[in-house]
PDB file of N, CA and C in Angstrom:
ATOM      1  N   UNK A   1       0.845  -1.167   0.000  1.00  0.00           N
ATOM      2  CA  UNK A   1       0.000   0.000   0.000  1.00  0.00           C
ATOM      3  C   UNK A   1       0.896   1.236   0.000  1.00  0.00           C
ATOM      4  N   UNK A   2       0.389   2.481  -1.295  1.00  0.00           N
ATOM      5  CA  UNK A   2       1.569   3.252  -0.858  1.00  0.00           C
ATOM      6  C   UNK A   2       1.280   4.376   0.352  1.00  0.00           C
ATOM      7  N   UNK A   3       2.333   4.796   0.306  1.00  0.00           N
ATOM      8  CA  UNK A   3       2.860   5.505   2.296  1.00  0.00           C
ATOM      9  C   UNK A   3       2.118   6.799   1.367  1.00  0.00           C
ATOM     10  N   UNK A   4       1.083   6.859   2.637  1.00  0.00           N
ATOM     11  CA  UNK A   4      -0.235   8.689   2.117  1.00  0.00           C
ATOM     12  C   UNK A   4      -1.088   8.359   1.901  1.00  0.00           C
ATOM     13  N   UNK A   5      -1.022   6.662   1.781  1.00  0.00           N
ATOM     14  CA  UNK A   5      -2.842   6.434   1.107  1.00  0.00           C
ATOM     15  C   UNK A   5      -3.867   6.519   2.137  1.00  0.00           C
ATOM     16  N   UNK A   6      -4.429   6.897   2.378  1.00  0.00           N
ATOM     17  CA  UNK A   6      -5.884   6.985   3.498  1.00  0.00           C
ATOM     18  C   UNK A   6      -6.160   5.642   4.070  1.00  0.00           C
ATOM     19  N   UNK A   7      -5.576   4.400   3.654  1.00  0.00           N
ATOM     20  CA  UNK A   7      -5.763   3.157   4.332  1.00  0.00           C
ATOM     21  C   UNK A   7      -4.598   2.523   4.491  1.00  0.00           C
ATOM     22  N   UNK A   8      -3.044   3.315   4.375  1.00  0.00           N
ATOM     23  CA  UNK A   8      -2.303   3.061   4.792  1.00  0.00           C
ATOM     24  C   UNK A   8      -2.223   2.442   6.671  1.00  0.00           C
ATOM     25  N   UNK A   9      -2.380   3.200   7.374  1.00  0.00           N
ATOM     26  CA  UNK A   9      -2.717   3.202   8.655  1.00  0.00           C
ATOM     27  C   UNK A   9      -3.293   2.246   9.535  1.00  0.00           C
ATOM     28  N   UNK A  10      -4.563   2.240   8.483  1.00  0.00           N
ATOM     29  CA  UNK A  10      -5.657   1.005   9.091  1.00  0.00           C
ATOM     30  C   UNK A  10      -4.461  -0.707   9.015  1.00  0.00           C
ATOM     31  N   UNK A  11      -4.416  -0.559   7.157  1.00  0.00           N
ATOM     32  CA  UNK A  11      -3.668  -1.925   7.248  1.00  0.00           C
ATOM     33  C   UNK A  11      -2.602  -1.954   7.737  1.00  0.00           C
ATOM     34  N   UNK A  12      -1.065  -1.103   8.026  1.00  0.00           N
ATOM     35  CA  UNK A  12      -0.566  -1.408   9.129  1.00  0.00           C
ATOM     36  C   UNK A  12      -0.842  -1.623  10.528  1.00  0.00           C
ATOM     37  N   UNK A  13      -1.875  -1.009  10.866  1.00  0.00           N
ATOM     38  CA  UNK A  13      -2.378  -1.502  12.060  1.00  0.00           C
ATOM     39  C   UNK A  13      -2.971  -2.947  12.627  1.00  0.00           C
ATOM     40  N   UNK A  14      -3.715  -3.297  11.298  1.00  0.00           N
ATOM     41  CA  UNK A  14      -4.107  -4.546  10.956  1.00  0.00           C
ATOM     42  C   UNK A  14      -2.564  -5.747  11.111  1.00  0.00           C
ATOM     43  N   UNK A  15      -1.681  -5.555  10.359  1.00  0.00           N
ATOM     44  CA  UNK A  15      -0.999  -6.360  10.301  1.00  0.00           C
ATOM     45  C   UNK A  15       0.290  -6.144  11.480  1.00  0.00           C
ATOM     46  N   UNK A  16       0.280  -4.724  12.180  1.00  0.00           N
ATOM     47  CA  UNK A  16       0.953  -5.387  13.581  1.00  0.00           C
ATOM     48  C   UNK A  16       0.388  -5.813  14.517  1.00  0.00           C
ATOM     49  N   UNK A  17      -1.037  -5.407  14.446  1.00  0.00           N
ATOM     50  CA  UNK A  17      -1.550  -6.282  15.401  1.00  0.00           C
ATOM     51  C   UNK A  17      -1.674  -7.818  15.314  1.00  0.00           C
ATOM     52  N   UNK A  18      -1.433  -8.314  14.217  1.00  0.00           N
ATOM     53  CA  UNK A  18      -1.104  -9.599  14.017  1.00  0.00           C
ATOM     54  C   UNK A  18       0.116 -10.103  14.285  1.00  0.00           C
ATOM     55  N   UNK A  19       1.043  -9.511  13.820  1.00  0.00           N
ATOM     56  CA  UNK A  19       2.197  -9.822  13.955  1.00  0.00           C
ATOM     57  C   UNK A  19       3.005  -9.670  15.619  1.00  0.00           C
ATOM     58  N   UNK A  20       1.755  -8.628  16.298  1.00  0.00           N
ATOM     59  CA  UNK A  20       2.170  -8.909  18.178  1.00  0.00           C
ATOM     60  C   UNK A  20       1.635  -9.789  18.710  1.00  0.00           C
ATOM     61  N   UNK A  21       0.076 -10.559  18.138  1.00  0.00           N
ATOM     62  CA  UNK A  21      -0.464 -11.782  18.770  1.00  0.00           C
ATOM     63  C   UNK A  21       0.441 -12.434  18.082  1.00  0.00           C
ATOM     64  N   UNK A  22       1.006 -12.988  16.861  1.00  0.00           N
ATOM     65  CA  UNK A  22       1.586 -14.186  16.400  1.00  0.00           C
ATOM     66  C   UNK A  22       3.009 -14.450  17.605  1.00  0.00           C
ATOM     67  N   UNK A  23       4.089 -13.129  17.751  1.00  0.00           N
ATOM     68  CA  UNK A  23       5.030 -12.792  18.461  1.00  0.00           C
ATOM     69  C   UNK A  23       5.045 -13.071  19.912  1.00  0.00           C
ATOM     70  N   UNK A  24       3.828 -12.464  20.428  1.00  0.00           N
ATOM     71  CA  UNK A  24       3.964 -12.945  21.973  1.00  0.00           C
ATOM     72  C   UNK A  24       3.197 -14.345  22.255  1.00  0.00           C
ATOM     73  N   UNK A  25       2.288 -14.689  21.290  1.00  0.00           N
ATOM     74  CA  UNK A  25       1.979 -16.037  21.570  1.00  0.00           C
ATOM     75  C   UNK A  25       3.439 -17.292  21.533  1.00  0.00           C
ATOM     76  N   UNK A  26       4.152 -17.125  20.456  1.00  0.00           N
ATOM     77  CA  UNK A  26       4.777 -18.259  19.805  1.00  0.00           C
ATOM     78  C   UNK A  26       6.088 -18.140  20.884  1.00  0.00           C
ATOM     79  N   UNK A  27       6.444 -16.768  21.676  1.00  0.00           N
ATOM     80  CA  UNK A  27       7.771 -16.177  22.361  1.00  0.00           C
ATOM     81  C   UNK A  27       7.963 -17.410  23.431  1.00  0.00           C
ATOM     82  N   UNK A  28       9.049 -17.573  23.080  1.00  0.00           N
ATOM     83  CA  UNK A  28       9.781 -18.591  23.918  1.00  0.00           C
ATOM     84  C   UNK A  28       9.557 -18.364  25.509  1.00  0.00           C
ATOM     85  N   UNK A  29       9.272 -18.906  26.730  1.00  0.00           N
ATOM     86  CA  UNK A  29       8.893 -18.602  27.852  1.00  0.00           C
ATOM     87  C   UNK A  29       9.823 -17.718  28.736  1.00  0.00           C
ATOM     88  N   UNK A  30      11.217 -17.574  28.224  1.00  0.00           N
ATOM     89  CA  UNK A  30      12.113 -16.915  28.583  1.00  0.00           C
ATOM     90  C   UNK A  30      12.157 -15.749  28.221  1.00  0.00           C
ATOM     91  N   UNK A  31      11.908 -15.284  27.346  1.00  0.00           N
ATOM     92  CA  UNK A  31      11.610 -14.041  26.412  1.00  0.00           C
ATOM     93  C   UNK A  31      10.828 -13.714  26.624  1.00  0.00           C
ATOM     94  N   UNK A  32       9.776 -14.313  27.279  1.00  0.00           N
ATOM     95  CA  UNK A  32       7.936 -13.523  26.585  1.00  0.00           C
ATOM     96  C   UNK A  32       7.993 -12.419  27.405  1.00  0.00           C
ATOM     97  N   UNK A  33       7.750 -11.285  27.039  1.00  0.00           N
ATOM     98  CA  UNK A  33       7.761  -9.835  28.129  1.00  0.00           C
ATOM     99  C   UNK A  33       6.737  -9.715  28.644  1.00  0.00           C
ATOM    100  N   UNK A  34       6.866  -9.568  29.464  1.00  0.00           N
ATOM    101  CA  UNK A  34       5.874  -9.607  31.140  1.00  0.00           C
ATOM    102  C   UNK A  34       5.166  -7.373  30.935  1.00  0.00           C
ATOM    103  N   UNK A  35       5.082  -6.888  30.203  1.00  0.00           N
ATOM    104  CA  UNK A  35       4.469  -5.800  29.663  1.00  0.00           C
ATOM    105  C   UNK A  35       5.081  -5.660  28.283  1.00  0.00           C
ATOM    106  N   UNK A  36       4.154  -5.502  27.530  1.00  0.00           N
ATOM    107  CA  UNK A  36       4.202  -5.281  25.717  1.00  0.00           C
ATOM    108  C   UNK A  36       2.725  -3.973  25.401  1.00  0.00           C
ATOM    109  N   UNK A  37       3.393  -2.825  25.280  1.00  0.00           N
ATOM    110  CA  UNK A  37       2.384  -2.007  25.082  1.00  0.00           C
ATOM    111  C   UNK A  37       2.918  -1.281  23.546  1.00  0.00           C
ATOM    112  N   UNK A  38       1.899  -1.566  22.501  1.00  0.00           N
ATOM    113  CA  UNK A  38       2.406  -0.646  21.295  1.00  0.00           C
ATOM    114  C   UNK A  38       1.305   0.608  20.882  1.00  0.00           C
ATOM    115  N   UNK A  39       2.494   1.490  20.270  1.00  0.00           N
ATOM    116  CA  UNK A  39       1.437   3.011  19.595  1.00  0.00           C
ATOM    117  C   UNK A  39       2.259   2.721  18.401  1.00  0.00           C
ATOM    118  N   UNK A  40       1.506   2.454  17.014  1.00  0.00           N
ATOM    119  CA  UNK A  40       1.711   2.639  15.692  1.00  0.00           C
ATOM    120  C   UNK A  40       3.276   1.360  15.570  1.00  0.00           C
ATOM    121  N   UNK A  41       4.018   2.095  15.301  1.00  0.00           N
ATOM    122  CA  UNK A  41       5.215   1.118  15.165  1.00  0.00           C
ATOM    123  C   UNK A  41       6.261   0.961  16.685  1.00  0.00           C
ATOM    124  N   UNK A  42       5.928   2.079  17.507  1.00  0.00           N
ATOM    125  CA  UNK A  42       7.122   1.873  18.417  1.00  0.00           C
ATOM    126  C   UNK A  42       5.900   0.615  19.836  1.00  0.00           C
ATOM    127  N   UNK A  43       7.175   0.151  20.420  1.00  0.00           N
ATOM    128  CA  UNK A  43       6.768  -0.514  21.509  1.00  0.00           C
ATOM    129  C   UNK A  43       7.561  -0.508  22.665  1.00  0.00           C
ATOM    130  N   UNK A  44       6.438  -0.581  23.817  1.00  0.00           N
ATOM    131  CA  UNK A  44       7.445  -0.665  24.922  1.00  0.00           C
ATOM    132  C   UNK A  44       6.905  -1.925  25.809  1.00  0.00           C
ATOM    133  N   UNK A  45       8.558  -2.666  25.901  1.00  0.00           N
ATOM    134  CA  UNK A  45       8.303  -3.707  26.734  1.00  0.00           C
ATOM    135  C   UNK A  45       9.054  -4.058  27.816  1.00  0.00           C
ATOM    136  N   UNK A  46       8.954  -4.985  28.669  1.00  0.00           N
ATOM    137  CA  UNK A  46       9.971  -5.280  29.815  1.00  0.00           C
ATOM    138  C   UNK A  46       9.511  -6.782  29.910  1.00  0.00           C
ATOM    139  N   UNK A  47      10.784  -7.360  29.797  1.00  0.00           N
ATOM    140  CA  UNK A  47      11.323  -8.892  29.099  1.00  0.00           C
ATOM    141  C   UNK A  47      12.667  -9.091  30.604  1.00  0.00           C
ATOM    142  N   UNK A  48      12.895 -10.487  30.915  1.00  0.00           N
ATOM    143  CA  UNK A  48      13.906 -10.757  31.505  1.00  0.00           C
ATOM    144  C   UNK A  48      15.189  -9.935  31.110  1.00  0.00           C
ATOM    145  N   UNK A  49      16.227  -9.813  32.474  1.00  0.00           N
ATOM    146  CA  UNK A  49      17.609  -9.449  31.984  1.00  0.00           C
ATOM    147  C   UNK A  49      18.059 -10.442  31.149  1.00  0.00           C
ATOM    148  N   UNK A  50      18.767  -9.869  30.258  1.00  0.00           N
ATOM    149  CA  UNK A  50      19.357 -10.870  29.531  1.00  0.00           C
ATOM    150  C   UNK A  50      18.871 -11.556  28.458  1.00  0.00           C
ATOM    151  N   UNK A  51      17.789 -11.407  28.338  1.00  0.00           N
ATOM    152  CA  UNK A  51      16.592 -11.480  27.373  1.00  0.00           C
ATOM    153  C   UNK A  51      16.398 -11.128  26.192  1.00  0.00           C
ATOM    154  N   UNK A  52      16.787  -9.424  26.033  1.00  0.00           N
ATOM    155  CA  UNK A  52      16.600  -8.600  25.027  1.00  0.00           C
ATOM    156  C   UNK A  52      16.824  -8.970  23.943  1.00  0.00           C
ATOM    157  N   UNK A  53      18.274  -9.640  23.590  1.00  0.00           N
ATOM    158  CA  UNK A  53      18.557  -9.957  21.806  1.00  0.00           C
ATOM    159  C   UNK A  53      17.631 -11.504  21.514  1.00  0.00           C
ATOM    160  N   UNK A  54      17.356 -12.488  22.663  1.00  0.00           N
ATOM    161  CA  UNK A  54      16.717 -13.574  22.184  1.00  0.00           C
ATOM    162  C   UNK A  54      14.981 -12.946  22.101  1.00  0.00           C
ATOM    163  N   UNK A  55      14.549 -11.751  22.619  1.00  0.00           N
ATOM    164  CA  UNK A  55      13.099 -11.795  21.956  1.00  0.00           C
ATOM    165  C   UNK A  55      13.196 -10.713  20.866  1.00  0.00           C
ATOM    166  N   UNK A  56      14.410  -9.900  20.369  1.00  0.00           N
ATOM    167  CA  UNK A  56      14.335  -9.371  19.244  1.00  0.00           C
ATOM    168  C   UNK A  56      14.433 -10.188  18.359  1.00  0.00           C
ATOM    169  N   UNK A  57      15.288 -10.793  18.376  1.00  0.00           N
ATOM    170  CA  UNK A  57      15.639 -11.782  17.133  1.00  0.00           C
ATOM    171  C   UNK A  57      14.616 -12.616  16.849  1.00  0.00           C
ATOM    172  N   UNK A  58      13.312 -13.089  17.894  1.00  0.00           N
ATOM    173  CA  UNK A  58      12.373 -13.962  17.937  1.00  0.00           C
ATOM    174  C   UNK A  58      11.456 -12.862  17.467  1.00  0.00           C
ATOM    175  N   UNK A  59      11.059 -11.353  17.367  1.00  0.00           N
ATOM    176  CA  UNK A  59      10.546 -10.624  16.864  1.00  0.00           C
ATOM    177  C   UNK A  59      10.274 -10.479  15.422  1.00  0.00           C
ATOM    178  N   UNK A  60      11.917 -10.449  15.118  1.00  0.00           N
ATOM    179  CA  UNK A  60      12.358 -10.293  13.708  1.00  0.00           C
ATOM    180  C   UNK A  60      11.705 -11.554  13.228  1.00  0.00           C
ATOM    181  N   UNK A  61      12.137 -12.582  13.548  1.00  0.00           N
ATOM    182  CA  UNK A  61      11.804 -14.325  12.644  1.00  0.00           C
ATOM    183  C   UNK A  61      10.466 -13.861  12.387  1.00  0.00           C
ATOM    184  N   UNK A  62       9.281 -13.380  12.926  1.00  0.00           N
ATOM    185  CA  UNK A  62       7.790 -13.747  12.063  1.00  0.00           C
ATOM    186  C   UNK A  62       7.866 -13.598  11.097  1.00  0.00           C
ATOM    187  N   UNK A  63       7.760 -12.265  10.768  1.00  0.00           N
ATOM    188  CA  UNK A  63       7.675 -11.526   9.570  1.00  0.00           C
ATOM    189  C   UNK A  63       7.561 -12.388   8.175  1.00  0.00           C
ATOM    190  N   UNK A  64       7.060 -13.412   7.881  1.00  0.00           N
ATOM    191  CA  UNK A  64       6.958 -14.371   6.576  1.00  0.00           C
ATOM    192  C   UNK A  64       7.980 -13.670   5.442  1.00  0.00           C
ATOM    193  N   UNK A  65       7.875 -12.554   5.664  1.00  0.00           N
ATOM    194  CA  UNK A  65       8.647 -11.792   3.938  1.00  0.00           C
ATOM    195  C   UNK A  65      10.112 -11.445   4.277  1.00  0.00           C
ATOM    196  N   UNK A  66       9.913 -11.320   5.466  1.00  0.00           N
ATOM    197  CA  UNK A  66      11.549 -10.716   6.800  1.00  0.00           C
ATOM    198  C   UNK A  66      11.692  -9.684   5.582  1.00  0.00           C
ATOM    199  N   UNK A  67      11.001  -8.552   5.823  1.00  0.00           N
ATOM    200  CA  UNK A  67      10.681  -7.599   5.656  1.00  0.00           C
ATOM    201  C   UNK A  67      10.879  -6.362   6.741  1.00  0.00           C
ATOM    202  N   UNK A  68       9.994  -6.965   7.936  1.00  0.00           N
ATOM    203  CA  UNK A  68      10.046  -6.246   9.315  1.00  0.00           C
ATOM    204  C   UNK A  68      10.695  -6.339  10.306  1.00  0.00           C
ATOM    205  N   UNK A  69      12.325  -5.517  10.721  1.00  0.00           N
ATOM    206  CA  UNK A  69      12.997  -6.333  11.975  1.00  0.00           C
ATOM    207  C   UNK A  69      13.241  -5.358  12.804  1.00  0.00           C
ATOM    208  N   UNK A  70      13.280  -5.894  13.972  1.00  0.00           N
ATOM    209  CA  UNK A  70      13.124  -4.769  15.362  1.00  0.00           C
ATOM    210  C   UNK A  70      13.948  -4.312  15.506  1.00  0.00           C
ATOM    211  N   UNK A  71      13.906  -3.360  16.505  1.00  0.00           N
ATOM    212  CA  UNK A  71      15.657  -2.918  17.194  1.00  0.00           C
ATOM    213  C   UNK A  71      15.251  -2.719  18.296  1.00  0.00           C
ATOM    214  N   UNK A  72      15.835  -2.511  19.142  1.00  0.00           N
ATOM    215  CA  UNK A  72      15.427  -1.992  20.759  1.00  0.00           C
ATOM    216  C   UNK A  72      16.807  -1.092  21.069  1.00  0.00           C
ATOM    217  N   UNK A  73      16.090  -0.105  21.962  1.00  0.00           N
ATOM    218  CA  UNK A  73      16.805   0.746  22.928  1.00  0.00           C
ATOM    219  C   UNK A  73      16.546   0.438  24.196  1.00  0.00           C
ATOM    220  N   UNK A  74      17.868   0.155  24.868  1.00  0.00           N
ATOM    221  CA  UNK A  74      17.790  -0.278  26.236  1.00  0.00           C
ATOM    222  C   UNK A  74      17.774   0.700  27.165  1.00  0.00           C
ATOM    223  N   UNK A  75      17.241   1.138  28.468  1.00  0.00           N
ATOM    224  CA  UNK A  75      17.156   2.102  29.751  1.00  0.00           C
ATOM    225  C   UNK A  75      18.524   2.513  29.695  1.00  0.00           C
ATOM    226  N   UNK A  76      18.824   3.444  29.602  1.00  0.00           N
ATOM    227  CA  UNK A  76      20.461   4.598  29.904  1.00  0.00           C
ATOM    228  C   UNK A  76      19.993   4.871  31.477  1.00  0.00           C
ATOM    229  N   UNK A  77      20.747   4.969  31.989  1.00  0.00           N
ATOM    230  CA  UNK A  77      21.295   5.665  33.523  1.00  0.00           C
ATOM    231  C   UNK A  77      19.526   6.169  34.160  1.00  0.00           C
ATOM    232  N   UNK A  78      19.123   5.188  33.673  1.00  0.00           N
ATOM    233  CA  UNK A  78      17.639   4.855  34.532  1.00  0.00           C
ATOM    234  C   UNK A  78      16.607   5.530  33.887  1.00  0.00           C
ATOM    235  N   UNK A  79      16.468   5.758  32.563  1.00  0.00           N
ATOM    236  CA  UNK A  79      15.719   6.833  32.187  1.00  0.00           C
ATOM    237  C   UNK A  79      15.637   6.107  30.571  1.00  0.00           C
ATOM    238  N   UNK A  80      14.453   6.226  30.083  1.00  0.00           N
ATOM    239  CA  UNK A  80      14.456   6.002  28.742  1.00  0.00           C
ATOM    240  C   UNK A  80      13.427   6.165  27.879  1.00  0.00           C
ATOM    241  N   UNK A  81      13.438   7.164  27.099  1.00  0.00           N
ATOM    242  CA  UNK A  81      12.126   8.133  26.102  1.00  0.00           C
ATOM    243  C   UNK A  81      11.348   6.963  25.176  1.00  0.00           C
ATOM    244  N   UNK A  82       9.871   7.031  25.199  1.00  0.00           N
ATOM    245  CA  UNK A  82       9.477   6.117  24.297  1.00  0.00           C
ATOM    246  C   UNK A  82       8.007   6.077  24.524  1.00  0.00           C
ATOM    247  N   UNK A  83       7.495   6.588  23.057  1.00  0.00           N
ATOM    248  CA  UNK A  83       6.063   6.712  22.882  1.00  0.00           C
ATOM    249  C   UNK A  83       5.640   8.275  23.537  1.00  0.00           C
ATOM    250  N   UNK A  84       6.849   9.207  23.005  1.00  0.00           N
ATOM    251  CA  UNK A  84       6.410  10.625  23.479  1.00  0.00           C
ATOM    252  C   UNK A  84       6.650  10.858  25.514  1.00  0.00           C
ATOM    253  N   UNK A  85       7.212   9.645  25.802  1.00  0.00           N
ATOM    254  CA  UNK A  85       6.992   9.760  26.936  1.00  0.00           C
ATOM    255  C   UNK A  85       8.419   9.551  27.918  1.00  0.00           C
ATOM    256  N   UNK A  86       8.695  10.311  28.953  1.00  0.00           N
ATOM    257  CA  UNK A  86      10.002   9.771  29.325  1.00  0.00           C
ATOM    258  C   UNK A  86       9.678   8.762  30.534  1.00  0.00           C
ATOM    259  N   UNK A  87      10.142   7.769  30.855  1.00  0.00           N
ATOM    260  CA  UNK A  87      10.141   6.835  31.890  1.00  0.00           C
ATOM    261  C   UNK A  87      11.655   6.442  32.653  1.00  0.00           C
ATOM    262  N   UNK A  88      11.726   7.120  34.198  1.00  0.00           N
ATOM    263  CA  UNK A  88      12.865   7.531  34.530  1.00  0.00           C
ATOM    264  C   UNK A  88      12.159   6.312  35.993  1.00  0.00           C
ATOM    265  N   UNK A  89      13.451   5.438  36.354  1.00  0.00           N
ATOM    266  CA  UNK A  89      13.018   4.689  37.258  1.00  0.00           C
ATOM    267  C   UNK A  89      13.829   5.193  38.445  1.00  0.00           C
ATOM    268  N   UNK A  90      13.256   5.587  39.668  1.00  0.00           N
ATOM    269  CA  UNK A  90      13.807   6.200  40.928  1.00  0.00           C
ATOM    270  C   UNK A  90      14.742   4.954  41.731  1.00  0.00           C
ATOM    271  N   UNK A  91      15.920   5.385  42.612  1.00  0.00           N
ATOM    272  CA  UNK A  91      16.125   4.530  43.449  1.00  0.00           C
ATOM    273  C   UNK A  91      15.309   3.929  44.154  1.00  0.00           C
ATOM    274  N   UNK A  92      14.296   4.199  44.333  1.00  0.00           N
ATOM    275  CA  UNK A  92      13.147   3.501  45.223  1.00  0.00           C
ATOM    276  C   UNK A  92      12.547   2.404  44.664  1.00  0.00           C
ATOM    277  N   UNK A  93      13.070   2.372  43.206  1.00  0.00           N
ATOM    278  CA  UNK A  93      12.355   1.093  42.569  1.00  0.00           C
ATOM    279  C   UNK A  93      11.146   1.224  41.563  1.00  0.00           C
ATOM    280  N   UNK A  94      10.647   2.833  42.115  1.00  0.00           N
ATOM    281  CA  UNK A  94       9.086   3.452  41.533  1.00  0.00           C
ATOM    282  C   UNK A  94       9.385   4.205  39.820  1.00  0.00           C
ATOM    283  N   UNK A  95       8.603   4.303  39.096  1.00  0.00           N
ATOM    284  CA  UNK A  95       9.028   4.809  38.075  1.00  0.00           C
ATOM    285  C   UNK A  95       7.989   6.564  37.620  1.00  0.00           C
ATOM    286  N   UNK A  96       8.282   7.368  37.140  1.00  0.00           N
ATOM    287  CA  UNK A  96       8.147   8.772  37.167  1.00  0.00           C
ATOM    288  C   UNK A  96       7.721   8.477  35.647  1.00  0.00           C
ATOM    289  N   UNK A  97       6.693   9.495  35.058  1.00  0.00           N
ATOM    290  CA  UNK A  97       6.546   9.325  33.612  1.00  0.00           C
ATOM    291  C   UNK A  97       6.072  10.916  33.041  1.00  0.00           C
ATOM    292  N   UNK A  98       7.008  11.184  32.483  1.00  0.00           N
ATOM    293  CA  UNK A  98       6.806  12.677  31.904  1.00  0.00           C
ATOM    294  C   UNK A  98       6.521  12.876  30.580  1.00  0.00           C
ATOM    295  N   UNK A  99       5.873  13.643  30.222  1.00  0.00           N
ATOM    296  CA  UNK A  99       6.263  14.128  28.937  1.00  0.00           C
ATOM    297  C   UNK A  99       7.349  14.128  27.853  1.00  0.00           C
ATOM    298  N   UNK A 100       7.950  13.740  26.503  1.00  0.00           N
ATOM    299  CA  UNK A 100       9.186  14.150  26.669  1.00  0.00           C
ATOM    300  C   UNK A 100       8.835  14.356  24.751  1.00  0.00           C
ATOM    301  N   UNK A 101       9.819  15.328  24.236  1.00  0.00           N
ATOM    302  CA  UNK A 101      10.013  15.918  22.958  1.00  0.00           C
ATOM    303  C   UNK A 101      11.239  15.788  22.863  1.00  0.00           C
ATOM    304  N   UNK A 102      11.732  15.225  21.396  1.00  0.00           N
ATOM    305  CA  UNK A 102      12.713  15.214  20.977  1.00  0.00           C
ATOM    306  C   UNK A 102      13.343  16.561  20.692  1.00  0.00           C
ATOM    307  N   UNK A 103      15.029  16.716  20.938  1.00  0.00           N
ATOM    308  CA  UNK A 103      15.378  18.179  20.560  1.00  0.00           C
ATOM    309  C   UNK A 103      15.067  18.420  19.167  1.00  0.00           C
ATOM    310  N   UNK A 104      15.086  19.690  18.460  1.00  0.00           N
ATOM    311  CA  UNK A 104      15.116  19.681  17.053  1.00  0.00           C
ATOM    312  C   UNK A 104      16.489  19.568  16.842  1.00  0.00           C
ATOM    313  N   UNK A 105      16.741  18.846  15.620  1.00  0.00           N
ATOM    314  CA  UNK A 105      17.650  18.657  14.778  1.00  0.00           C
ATOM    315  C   UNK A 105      18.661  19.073  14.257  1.00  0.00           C
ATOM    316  N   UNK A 106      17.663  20.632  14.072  1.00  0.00           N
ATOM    317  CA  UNK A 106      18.472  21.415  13.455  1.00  0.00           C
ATOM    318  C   UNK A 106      19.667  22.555  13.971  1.00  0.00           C
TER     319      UNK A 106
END
């Protein structure tokens, strides 16, 4: 479908939402992330330590065309932007959730 068409949207939506039931159903029990929340293409999840490259790579495998492959950004120095949002985890264990905008670019 091309990128602008008015049903662009719908059918990507259609087909990641398939592709997150196919993903977290089939996810190896070690991998399976214990929170998986998506907006459009980005996602945020929390998966065992140690975890991360065996449920990306188990991400990547659906994809029938391997067309679609993930990447992840891991928490920096307790803090990590995602889905417009910053999520900064306190020494206390509790986590803080702000607002957050990328700088401009330019």
């Amino acid at each position: 479908m091309a990128i602008g068409s008015p049903l662009s949207p719908l059918a990507c939506n259609i087909f990641m939402e398939w592709l997150e039931q196919k993903t977290i159903s089939t996810a190896p029990v070690a991998c399976r992330p214990c929170l998986w929340k998506r907006h459009e293409d980005d996602v945020l999840e929390i998966v065992r330590k140690g975890e991360v490259d065996n449920l990306t790579e188990h991400l990547s495998s659906i994809d029938p065309t391997s067309n679609v492959k993930f990447t992840y950004e891991q928490e920096q120095e307790g803090s990590n932007p995602v889905i417009d949002t910053l999520i900064t985890r306190k020494p206390d264990g509790s986590v803080k959730l702000c607002i957050y905008r990328k700088e401009n670019a330019h």
